[in-house]
Protein backbone atom coordinates (compact mmCIF):
# COMPACT_ATOMS: atom_id res chain seq x y z
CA UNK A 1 -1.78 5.97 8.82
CA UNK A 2 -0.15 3.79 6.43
CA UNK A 3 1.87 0.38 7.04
CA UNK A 4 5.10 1.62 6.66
CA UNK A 5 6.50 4.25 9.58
CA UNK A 6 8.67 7.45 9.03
CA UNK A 7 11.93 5.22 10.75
CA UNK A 8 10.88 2.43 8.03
CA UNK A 9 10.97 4.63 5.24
CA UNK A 10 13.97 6.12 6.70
CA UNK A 11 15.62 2.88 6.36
CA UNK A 12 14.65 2.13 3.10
CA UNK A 13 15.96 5.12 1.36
CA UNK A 14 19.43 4.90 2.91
CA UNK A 15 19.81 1.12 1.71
CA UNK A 16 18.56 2.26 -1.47
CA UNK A 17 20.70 5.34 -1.50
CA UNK A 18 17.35 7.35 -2.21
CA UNK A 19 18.63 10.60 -0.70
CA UNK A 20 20.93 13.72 -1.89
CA UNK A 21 23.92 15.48 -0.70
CA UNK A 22 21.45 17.93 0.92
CA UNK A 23 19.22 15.14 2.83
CA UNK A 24 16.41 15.44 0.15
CA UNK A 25 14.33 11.85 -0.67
CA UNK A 26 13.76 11.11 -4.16
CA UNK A 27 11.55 8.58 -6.14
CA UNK A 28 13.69 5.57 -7.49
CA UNK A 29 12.21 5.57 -10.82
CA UNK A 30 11.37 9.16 -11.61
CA UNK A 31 13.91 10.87 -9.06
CA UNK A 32 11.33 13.27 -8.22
CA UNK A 33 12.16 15.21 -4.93
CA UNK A 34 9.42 14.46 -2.29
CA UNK A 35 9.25 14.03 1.52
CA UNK A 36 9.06 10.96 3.22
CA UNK A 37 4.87 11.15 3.58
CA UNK A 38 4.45 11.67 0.08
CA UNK A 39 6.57 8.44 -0.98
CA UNK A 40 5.70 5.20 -1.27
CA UNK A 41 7.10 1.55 -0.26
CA UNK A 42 7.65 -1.22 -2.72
CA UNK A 43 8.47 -4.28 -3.32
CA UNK A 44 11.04 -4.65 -6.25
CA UNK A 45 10.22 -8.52 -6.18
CA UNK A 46 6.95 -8.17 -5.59
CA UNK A 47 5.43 -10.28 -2.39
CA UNK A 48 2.65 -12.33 -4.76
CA UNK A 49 5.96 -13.34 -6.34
CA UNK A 50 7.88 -14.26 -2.66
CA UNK A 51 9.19 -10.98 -2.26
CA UNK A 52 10.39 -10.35 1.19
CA UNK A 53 9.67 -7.06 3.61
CA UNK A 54 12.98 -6.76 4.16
CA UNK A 55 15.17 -3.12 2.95
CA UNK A 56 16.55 -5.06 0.09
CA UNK A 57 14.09 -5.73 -1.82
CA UNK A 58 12.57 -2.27 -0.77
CA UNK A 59 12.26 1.05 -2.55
CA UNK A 60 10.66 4.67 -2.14
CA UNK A 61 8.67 5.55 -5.27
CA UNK A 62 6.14 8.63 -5.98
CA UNK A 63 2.89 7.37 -6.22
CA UNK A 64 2.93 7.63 -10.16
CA UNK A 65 6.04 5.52 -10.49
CA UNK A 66 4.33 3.02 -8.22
CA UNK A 67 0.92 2.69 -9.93
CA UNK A 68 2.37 2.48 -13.33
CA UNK A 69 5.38 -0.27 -12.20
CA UNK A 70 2.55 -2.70 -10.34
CA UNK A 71 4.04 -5.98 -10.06
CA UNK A 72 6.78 -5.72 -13.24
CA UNK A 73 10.26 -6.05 -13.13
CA UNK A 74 12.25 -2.98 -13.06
CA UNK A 75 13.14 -1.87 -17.27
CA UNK A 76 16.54 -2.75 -17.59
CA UNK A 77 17.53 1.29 -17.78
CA UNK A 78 16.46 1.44 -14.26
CA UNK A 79 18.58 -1.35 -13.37
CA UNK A 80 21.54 0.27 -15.56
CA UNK A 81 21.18 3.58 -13.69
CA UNK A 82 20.28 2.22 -10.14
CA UNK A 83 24.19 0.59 -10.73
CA UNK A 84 25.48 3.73 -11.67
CA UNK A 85 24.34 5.81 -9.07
CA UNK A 86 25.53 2.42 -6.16
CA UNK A 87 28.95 2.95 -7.83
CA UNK A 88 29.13 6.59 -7.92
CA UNK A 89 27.72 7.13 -4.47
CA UNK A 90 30.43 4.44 -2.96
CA UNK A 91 33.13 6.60 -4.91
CA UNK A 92 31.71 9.61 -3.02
CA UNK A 93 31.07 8.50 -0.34
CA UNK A 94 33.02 5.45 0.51
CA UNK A 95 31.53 1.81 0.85
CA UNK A 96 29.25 1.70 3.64
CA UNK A 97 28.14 -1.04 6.02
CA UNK A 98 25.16 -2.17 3.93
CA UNK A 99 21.96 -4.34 5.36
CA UNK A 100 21.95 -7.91 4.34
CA UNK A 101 19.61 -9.72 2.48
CA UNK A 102 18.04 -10.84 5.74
CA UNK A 103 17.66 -7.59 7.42
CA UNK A 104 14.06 -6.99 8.84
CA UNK A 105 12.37 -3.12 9.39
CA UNK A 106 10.85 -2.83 13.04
């Protein structure tokens, strides 16, 4: 068994708004439709860079997008569309409680 639980990765997605209308998880990079066993934690600030385990700096990626990312920032389309989909899920869906910077997985 991996580090990270099912609850964890539960966690992670819905601070990273990493699931669909239907409930479906999807890689952050790729957005590839997987299940929660076949995705994988990690760091966006990586933790040999002080990188925190905490769901912001967090994200569910296949394990293709995760292998070729290693410990690089994210390309700045990522970080163009990653904004886009924040502000069109908050028009959807309305703004959220969100976890702070500080918040810890158990």
């Amino acid at each position: 068994m991996g580090r990270w639980s099912k609850e964890d990765k539960k966690a992670i997605a819905k601070a990273n708004n990493q699931t669909d209308m239907l409930g479906n998880y999807y890689c952050k990079r790729c957005g590839e439709r997987l299940s929660l066993k076949n995705l994988e934690v990690d760091h966006k600030k990586p933790k040999s860079k002080g990188g925190k385990d905490n769901p912001a700096n967090l994200q569910l990626l296949c394990p293709n997008c995760n292998r070729r990312k290693g410990a690089k920032k994210p390309r700045l389309e990522e970080r163009k569309r990653d904004s886009w989909v924040e502000e069109v899920s908050k028009d959807l869906l309305g703004s959220s409680s969100e976890l702070d910077e500080d918040s810890k997985l158990i």
